[in-house]
PDB file of N, CA and C in Angstrom:
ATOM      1  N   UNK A   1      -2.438 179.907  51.997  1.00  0.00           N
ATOM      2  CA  UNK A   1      -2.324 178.601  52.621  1.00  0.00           C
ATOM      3  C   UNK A   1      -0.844 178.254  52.768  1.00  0.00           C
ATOM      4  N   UNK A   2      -0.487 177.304  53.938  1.00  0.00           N
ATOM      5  CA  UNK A   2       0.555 177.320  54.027  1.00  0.00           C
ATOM      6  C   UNK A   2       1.314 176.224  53.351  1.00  0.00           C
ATOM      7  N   UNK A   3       2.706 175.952  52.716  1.00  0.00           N
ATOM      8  CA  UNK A   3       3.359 175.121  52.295  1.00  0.00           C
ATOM      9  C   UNK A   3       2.753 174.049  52.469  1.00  0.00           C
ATOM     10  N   UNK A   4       2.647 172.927  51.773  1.00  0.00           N
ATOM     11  CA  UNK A   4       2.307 171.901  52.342  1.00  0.00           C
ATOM     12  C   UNK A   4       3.812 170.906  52.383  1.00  0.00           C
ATOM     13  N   UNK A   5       4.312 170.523  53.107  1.00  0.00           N
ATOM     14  CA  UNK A   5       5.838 169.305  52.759  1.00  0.00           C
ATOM     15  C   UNK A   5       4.941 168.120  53.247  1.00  0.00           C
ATOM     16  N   UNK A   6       5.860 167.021  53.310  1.00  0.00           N
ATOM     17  CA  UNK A   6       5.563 165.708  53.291  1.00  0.00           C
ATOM     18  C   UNK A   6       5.487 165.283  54.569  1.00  0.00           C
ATOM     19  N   UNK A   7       6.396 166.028  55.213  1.00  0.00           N
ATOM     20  CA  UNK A   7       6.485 165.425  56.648  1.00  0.00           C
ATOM     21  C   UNK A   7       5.381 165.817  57.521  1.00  0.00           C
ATOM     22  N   UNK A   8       4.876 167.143  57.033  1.00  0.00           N
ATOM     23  CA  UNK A   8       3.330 167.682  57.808  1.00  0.00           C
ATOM     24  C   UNK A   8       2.080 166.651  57.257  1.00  0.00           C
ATOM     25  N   UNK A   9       2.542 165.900  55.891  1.00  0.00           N
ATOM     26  CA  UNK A   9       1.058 164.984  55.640  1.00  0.00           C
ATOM     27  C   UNK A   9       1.560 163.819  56.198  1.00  0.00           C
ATOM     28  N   UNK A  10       2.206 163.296  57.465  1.00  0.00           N
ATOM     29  CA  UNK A  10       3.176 162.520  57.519  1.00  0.00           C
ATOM     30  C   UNK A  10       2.005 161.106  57.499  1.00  0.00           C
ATOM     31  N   UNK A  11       0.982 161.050  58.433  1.00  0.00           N
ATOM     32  CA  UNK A  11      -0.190 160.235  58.253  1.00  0.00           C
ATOM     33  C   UNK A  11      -0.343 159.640  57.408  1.00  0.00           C
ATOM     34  N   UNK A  12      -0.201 159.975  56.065  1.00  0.00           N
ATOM     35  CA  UNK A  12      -0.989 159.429  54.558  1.00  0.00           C
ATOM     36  C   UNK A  12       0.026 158.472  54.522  1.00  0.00           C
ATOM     37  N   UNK A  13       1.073 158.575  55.016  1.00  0.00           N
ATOM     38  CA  UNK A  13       2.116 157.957  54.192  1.00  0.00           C
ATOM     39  C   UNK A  13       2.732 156.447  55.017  1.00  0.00           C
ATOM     40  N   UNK A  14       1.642 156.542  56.367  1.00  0.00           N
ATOM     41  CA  UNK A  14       1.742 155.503  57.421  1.00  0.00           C
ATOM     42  C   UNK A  14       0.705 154.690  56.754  1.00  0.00           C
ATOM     43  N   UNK A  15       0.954 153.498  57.227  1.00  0.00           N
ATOM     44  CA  UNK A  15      -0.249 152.353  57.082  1.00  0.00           C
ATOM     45  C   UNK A  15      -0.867 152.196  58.551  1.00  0.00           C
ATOM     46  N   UNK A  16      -2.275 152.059  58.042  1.00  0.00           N
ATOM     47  CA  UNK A  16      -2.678 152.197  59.407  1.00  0.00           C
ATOM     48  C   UNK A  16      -3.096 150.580  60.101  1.00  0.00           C
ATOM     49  N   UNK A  17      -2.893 150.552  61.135  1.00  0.00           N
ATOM     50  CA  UNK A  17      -3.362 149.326  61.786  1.00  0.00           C
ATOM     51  C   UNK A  17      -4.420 148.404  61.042  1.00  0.00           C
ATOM     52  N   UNK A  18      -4.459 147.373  60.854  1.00  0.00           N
ATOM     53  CA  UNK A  18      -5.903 146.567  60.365  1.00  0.00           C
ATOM     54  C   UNK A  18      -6.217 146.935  58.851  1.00  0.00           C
ATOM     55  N   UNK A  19      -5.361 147.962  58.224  1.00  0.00           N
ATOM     56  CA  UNK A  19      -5.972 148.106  56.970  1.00  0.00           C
ATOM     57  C   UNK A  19      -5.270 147.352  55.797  1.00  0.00           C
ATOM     58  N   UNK A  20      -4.627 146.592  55.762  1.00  0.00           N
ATOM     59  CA  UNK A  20      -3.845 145.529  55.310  1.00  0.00           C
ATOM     60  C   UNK A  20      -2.672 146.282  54.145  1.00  0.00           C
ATOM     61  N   UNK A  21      -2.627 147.705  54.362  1.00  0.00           N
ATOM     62  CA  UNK A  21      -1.816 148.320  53.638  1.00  0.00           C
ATOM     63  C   UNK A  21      -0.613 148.330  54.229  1.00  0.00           C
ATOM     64  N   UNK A  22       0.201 148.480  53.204  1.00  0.00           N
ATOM     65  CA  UNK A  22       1.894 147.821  52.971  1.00  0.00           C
ATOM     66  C   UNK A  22       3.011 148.819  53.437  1.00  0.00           C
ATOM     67  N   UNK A  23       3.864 149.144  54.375  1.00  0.00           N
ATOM     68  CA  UNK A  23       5.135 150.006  54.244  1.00  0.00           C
ATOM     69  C   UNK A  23       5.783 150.734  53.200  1.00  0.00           C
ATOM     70  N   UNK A  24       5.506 151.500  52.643  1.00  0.00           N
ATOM     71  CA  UNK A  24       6.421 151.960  51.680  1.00  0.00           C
ATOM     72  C   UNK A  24       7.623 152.672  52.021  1.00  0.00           C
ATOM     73  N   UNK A  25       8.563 152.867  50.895  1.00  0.00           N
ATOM     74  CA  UNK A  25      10.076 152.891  51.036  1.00  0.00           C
ATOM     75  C   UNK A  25       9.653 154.730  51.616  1.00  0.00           C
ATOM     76  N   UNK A  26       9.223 155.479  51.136  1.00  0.00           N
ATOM     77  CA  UNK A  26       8.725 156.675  51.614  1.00  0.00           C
ATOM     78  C   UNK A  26       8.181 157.040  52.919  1.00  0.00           C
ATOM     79  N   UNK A  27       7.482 156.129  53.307  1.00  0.00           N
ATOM     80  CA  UNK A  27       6.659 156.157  54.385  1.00  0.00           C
ATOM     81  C   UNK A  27       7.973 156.008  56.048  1.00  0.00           C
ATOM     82  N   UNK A  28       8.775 154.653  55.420  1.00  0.00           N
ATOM     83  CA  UNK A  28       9.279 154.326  56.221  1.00  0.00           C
ATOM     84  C   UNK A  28      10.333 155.055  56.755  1.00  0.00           C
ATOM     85  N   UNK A  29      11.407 156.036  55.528  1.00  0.00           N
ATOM     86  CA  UNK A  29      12.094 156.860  55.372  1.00  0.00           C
ATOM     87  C   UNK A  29      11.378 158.430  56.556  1.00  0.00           C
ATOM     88  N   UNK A  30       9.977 158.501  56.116  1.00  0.00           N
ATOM     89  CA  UNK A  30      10.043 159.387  56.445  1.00  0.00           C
ATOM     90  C   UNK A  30       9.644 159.048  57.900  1.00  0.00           C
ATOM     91  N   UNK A  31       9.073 158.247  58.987  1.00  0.00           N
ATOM     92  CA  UNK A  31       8.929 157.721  59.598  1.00  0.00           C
ATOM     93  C   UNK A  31      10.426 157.270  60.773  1.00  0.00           C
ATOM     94  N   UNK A  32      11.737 157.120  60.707  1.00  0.00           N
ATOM     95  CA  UNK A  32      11.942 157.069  61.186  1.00  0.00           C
ATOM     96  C   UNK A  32      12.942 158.545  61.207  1.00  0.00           C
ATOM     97  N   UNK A  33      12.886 159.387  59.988  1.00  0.00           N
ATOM     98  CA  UNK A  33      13.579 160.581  59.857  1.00  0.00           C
ATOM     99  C   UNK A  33      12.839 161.356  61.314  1.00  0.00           C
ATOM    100  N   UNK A  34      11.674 161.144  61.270  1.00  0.00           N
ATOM    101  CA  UNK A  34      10.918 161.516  62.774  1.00  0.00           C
ATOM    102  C   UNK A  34      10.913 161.404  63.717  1.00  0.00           C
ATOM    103  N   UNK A  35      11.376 160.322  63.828  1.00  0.00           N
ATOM    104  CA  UNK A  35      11.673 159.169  65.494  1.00  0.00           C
ATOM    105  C   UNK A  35      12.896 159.597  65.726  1.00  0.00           C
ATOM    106  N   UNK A  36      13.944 159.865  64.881  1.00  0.00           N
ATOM    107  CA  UNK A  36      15.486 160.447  64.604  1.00  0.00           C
ATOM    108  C   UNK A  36      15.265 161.814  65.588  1.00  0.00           C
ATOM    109  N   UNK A  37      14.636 162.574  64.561  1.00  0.00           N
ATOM    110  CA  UNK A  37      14.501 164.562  65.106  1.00  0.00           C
ATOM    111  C   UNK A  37      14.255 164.635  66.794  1.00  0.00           C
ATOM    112  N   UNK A  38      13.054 163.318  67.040  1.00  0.00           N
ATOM    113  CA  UNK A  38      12.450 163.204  67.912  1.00  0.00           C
ATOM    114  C   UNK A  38      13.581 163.139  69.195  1.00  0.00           C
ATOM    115  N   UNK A  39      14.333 162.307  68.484  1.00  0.00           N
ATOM    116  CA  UNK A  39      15.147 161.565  70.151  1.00  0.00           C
ATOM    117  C   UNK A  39      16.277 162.693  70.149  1.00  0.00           C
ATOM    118  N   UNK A  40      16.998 163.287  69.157  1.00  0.00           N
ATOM    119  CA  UNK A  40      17.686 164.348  68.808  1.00  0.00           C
ATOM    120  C   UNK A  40      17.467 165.563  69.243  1.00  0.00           C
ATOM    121  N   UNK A  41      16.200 165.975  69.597  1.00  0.00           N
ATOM    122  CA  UNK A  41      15.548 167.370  70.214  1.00  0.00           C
ATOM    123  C   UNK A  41      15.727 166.848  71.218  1.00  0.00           C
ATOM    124  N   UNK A  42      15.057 166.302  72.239  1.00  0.00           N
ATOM    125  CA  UNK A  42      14.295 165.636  73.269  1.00  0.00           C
ATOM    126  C   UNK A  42      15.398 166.064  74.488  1.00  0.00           C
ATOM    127  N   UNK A  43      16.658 166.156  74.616  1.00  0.00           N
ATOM    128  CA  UNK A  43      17.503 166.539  75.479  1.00  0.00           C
ATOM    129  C   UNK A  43      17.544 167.900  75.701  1.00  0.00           C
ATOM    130  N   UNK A  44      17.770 168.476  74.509  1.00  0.00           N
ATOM    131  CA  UNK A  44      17.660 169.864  74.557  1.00  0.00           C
ATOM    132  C   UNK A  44      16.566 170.762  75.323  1.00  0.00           C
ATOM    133  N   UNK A  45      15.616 170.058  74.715  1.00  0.00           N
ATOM    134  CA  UNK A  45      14.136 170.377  75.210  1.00  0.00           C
ATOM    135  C   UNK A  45      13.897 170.496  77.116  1.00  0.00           C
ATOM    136  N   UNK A  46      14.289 169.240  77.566  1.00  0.00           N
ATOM    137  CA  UNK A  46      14.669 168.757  79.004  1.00  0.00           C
ATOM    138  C   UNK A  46      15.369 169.709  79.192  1.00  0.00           C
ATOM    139  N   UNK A  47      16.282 169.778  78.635  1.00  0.00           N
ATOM    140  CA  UNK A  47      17.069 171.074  79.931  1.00  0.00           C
ATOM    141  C   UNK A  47      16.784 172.582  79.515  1.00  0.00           C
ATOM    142  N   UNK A  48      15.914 172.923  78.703  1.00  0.00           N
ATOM    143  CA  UNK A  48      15.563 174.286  78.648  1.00  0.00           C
ATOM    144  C   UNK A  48      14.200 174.485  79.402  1.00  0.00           C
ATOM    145  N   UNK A  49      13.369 173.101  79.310  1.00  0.00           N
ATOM    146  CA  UNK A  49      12.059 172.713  80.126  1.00  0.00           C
ATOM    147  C   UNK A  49      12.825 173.575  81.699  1.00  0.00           C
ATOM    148  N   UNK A  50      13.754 172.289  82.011  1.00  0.00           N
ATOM    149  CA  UNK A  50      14.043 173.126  83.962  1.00  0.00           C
ATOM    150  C   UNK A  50      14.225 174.371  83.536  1.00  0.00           C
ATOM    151  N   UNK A  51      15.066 174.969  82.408  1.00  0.00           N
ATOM    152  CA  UNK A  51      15.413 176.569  83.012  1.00  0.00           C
ATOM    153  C   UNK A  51      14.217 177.127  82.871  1.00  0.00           C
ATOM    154  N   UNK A  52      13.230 177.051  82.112  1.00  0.00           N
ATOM    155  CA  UNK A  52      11.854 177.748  82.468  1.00  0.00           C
ATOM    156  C   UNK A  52      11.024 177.638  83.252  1.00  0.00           C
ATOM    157  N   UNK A  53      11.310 176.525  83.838  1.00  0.00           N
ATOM    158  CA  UNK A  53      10.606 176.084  85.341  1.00  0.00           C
ATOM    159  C   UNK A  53      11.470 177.449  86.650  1.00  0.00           C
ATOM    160  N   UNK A  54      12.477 177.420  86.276  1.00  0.00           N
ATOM    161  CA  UNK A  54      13.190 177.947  87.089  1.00  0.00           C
ATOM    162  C   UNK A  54      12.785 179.650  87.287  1.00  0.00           C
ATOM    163  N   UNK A  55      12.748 180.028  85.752  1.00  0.00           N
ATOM    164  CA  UNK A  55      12.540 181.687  85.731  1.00  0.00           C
ATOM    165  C   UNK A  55      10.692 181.486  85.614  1.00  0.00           C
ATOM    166  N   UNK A  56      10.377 180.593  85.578  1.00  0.00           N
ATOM    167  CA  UNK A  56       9.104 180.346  85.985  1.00  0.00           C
ATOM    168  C   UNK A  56       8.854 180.930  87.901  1.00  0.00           C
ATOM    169  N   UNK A  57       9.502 179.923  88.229  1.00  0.00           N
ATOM    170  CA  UNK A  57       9.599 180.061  89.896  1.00  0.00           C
ATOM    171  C   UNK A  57       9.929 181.423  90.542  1.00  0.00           C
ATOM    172  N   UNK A  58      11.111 181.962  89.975  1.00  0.00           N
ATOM    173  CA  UNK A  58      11.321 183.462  90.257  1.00  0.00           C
ATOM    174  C   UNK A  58      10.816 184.264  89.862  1.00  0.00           C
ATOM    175  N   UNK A  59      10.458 184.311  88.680  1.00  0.00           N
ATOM    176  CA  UNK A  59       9.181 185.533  88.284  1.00  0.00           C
ATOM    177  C   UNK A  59       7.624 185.717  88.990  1.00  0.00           C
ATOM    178  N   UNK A  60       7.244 184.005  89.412  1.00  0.00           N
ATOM    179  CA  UNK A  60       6.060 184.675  90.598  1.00  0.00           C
ATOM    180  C   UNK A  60       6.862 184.685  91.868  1.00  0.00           C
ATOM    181  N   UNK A  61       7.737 184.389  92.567  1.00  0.00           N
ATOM    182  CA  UNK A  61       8.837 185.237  93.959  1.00  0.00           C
ATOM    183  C   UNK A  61       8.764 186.629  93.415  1.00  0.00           C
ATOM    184  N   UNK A  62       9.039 186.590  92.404  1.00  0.00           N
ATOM    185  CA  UNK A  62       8.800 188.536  92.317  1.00  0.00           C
ATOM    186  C   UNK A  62       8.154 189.403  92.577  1.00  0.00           C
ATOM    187  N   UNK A  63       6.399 188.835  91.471  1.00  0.00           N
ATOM    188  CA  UNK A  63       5.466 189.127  91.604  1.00  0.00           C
ATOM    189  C   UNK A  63       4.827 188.963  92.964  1.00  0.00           C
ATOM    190  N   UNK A  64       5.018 188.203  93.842  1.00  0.00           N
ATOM    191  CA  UNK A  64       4.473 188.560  95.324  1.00  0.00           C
ATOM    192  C   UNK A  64       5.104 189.084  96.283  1.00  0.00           C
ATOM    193  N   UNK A  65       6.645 189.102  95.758  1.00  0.00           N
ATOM    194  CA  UNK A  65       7.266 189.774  96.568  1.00  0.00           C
ATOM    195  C   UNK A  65       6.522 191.218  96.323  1.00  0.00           C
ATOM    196  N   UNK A  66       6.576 191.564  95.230  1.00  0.00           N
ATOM    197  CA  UNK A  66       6.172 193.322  94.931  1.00  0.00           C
ATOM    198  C   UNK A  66       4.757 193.469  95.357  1.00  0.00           C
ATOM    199  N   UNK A  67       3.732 192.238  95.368  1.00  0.00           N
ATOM    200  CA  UNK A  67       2.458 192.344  96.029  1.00  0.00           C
ATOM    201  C   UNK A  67       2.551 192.899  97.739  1.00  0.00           C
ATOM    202  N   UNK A  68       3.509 192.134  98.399  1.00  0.00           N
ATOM    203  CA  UNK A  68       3.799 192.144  99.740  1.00  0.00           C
ATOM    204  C   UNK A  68       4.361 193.588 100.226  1.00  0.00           C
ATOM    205  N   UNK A  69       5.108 193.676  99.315  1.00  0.00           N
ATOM    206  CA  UNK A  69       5.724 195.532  99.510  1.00  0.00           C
ATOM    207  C   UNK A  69       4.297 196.277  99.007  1.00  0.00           C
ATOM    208  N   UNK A  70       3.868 196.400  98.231  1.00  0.00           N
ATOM    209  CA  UNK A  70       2.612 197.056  97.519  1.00  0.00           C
ATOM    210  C   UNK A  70       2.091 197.001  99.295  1.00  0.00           C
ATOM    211  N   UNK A  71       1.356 195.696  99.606  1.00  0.00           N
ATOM    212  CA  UNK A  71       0.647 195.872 100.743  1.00  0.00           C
ATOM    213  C   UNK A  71       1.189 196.514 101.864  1.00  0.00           C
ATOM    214  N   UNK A  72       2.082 196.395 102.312  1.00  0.00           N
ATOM    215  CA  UNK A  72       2.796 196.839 103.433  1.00  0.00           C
ATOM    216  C   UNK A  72       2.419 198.543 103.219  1.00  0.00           C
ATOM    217  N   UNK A  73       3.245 198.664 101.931  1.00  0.00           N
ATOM    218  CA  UNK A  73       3.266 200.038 102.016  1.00  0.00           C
ATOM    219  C   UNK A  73       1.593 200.855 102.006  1.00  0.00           C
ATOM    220  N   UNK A  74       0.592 199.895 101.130  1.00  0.00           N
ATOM    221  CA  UNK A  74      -0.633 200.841 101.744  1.00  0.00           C
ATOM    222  C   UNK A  74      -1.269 200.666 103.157  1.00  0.00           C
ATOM    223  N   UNK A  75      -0.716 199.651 104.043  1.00  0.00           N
ATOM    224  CA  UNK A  75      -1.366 199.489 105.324  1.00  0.00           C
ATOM    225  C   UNK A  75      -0.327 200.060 106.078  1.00  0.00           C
ATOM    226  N   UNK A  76       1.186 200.067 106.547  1.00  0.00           N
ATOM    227  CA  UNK A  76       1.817 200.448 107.432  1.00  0.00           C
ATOM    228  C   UNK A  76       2.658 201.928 107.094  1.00  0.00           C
ATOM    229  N   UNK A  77       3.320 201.705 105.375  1.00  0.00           N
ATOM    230  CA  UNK A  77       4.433 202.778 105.499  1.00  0.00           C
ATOM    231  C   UNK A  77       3.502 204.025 105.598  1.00  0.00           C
ATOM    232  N   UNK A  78       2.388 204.111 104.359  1.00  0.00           N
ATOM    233  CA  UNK A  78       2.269 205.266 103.713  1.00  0.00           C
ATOM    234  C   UNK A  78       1.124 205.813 105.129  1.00  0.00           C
ATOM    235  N   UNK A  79       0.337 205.569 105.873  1.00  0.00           N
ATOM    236  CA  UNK A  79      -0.314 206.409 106.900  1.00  0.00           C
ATOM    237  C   UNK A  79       0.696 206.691 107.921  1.00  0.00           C
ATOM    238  N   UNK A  80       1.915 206.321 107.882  1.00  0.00           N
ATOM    239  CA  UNK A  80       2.446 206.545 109.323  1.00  0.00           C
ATOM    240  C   UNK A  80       3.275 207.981 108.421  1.00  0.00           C
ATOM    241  N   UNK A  81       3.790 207.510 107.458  1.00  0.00           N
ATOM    242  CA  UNK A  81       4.837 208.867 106.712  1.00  0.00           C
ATOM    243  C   UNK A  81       3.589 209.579 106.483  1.00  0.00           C
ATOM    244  N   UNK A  82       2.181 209.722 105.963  1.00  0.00           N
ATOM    245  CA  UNK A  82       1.943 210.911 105.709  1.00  0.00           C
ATOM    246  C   UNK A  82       1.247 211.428 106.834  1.00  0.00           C
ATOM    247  N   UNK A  83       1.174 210.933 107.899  1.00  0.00           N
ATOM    248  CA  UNK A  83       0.666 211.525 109.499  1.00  0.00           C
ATOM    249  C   UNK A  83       2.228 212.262 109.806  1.00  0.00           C
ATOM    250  N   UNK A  84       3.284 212.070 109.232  1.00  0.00           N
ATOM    251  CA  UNK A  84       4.624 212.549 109.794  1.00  0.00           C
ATOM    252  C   UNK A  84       4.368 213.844 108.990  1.00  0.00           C
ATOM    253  N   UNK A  85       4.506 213.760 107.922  1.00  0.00           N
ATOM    254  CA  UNK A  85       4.491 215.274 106.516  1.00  0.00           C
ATOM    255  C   UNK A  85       3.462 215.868 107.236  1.00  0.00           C
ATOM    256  N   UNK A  86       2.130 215.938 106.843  1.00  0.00           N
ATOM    257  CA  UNK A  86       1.409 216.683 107.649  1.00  0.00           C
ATOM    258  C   UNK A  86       1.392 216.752 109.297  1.00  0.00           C
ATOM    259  N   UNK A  87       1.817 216.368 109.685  1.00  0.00           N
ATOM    260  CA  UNK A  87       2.859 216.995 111.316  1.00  0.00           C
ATOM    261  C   UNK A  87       3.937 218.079 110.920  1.00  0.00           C
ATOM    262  N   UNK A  88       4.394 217.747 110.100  1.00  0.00           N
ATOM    263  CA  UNK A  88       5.979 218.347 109.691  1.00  0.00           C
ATOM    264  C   UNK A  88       5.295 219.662 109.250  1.00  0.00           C
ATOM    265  N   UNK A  89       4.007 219.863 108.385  1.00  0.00           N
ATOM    266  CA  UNK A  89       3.465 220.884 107.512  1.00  0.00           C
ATOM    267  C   UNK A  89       2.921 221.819 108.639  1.00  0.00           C
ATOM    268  N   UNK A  90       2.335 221.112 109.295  1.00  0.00           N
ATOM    269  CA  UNK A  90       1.795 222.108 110.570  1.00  0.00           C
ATOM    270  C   UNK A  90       2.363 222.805 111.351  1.00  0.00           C
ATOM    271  N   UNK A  91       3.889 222.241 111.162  1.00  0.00           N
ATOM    272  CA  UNK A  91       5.019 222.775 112.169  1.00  0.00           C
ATOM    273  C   UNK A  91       5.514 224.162 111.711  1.00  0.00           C
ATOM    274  N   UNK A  92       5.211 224.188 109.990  1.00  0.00           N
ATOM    275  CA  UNK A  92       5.888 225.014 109.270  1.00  0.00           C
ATOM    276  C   UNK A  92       6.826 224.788 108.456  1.00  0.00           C
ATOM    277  N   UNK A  93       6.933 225.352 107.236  1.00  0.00           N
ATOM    278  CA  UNK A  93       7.954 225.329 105.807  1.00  0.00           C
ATOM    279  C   UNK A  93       9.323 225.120 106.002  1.00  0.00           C
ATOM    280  N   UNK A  94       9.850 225.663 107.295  1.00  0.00           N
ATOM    281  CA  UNK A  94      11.494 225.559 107.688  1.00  0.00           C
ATOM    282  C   UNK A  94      11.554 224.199 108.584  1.00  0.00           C
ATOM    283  N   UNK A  95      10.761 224.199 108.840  1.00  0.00           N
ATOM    284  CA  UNK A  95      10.783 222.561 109.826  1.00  0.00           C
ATOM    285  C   UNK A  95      10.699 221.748 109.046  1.00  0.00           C
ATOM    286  N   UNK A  96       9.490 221.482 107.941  1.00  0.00           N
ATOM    287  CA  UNK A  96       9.614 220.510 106.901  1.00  0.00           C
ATOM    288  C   UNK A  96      11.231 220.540 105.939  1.00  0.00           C
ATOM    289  N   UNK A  97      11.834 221.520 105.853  1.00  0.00           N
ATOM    290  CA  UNK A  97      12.628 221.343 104.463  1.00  0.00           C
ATOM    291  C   UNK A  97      13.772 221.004 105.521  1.00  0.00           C
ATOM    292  N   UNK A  98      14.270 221.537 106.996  1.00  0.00           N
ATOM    293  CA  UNK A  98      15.395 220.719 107.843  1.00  0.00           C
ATOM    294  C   UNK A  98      15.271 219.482 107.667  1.00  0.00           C
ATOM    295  N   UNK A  99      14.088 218.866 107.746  1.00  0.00           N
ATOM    296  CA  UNK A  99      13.893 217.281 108.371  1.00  0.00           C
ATOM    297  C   UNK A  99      13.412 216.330 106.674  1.00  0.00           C
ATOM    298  N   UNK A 100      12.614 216.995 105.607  1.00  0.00           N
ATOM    299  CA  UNK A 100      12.832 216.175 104.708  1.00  0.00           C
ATOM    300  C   UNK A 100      12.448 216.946 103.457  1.00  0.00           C
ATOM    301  N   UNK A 101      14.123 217.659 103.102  1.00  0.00           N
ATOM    302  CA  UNK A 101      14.324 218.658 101.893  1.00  0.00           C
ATOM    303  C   UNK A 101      13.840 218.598 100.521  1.00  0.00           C
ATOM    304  N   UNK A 102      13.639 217.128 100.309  1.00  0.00           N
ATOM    305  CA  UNK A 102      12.716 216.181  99.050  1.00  0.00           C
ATOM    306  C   UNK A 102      11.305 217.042  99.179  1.00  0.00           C
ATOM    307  N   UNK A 103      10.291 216.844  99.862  1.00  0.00           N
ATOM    308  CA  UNK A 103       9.200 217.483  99.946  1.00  0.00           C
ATOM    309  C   UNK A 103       8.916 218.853 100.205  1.00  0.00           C
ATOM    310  N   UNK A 104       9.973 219.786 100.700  1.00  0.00           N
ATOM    311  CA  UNK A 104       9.916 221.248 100.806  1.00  0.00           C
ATOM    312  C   UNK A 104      10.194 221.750  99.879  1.00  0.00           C
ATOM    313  N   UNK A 105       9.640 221.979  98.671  1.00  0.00           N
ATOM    314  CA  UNK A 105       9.510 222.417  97.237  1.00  0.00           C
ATOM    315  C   UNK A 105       8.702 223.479  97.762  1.00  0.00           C
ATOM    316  N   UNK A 106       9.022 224.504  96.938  1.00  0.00           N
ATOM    317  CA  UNK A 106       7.572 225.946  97.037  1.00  0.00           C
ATOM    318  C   UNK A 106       6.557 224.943  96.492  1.00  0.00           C
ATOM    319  N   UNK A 107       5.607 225.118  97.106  1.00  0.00           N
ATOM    320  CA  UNK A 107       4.255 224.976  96.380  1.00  0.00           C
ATOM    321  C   UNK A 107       2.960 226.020  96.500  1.00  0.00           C
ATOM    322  N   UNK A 108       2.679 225.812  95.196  1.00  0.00           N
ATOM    323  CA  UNK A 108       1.433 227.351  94.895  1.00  0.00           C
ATOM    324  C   UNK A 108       0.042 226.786  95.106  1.00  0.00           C
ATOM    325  N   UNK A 109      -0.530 226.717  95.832  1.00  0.00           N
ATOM    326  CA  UNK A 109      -1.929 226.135  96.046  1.00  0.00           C
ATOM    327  C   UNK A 109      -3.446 227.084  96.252  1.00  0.00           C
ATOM    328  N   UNK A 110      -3.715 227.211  95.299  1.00  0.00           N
ATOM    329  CA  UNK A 110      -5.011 228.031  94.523  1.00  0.00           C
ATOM    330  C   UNK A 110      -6.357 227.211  94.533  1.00  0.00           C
ATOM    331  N   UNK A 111      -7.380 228.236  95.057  1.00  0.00           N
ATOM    332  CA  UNK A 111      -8.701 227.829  95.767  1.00  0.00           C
ATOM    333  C   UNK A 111      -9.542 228.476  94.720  1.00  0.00           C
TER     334      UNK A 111
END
């Protein structure tokens, strides 16, 4: 179980509305030590809030950017380049490796 401190039971130590219970020197201490942290974070928070909004915003620009290339390339690049290679293959091994030396590797192809 975890630690228990005072400021996590911070509740007990409030009086609650209508219950005719009294402020204590504890309660109150710890009560505005809270309202303190509170207003003390609260800037910080704000401006790290926008920068994650921000790499928020560019990380899905990314992600659809790379969707949009993804698509492109299975509807336009990749049937037009591999109607070119197999053109190029039909032409023959010295025609393919002049025009695109990347793909004219020996290859051993067994039936």
């Amino acid at each position: 179980m975890a630690h228990r401190k005072p400021s996590n039971d911070y509740m007990s130590f409030v009086p609650q509305c209508g219950s005719g219970s009294r402020w204590t020197q504890h309660g109150a201490v710890l009560s505005l030590g809270r309202v303190i942290q509170a207003a003390a974070v609260l800037p910080d928070l704000i401006i790290n809030d926008a920068k994650t909004s921000i790499l928020d915003r560019s990380m899905r620009w990314e992600i659809a950017r790379s969707y949009l290339l993804l698509y492109s390339w299975y509807k336009e690049t990749a049937p037009q380049l591999a109607k070119t290679l197999v053109g190029l293959h039909r032409e023959g091994y010295w025609s393919e490796a002049g025009g695109y030396p990347v793909v004219a590797r020996p290859r051993v192809i067994q039936s």
